[in-house]
Protein backbone atom coordinates (compact mmCIF):
# COMPACT_ATOMS: atom_id res chain seq x y z
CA UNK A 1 102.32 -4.04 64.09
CA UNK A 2 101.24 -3.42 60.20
CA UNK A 3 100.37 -0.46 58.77
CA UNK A 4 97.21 -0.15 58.88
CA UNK A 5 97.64 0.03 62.96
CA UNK A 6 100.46 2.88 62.08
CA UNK A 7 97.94 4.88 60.51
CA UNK A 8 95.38 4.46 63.21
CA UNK A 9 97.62 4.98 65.83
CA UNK A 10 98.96 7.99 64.38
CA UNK A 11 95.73 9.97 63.50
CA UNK A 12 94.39 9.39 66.66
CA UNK A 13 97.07 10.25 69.18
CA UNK A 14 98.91 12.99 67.28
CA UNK A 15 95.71 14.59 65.97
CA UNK A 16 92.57 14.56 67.90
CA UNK A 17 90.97 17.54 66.31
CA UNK A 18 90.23 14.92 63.33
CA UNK A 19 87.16 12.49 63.59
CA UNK A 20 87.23 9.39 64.21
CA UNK A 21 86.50 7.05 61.65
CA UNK A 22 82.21 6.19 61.49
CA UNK A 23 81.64 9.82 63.23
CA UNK A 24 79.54 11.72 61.27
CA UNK A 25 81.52 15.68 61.75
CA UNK A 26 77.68 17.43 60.72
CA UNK A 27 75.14 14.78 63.08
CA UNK A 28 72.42 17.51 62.47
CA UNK A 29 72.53 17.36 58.63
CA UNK A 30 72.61 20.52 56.60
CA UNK A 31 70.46 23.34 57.95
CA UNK A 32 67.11 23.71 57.40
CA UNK A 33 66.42 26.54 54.79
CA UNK A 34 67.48 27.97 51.19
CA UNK A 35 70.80 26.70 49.54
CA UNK A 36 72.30 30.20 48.23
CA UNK A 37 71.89 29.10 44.42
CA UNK A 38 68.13 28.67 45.74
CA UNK A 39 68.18 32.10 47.62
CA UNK A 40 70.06 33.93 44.46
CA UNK A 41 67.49 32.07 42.01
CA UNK A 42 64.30 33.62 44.09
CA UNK A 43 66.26 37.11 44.48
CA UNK A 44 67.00 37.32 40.27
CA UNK A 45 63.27 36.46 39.25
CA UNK A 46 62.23 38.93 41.57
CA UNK A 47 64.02 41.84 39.91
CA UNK A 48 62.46 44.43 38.31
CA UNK A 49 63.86 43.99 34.30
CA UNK A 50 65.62 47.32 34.39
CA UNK A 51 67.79 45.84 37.52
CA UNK A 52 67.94 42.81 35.19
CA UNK A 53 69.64 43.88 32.36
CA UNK A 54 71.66 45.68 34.38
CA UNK A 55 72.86 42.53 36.26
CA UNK A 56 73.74 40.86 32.97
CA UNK A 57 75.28 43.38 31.63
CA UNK A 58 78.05 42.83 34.06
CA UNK A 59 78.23 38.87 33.15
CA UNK A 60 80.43 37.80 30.38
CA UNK A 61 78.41 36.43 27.40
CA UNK A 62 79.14 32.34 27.69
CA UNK A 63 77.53 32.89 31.38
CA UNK A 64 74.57 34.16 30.30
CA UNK A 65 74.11 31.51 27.66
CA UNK A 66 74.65 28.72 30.24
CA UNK A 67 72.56 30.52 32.40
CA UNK A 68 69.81 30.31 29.79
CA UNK A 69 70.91 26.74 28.14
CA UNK A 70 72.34 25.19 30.99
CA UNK A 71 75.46 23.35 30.57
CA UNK A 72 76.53 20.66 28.29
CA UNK A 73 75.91 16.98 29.08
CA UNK A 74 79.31 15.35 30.63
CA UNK A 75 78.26 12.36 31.36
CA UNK A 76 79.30 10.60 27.67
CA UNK A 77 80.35 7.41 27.67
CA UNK A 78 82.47 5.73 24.83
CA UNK A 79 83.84 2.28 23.66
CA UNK A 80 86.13 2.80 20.98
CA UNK A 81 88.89 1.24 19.70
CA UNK A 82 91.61 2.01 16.95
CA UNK A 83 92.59 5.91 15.67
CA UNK A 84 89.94 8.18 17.23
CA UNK A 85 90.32 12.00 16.05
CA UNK A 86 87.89 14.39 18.51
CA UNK A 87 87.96 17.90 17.16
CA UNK A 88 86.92 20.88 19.15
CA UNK A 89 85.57 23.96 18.27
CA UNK A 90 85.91 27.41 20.69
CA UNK A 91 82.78 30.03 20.09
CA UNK A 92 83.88 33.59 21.32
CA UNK A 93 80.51 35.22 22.61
């Protein structure tokens, strides 16, 4: 017996409650409907702006800018070779 049959052996006998492997544990999908960022999204715009600024008063300052910017680009991708120096600069809002 290798491993592999171990493993198998041992997730299905000592713990049922897990699925077995190729069973899908959601086989409806996600529900039909709003996501909450979707729900929260409709709810803000529909504020009157005195409830607005209200809202963002209570929101530290780099929030609201990503809220209004978005966030940086991660995705970067770099091929470099020999002494790289990467400096970084911290804003406080």
């Amino acid at each position: 017996m290798d491993e592999s049959d171990i493993q198998t052996e041992n997730t299905e006998s000592t713990k049922p409650w897990l699925w077995k492997k190729g069973v899908s544990g959601n086989p409806k999908g996600r529900p039909k409907g709003k996501t909450l960022k979707e729900w929260a999204k409709d709810y803000l715009a529909k504020l009157p702006d005195n409830e607005k600024y209200k809202f963002m008063e209570g929101l530290p300052k780099e929030i609201i800018w990503k809220m209004a910017e978005g966030n940086p680009a991660t995705n970067v991708e770099a091929n470099v070779s020999g002494n790289v120096t990467i400096k970084t600069v911290k804003y406080d809002c």
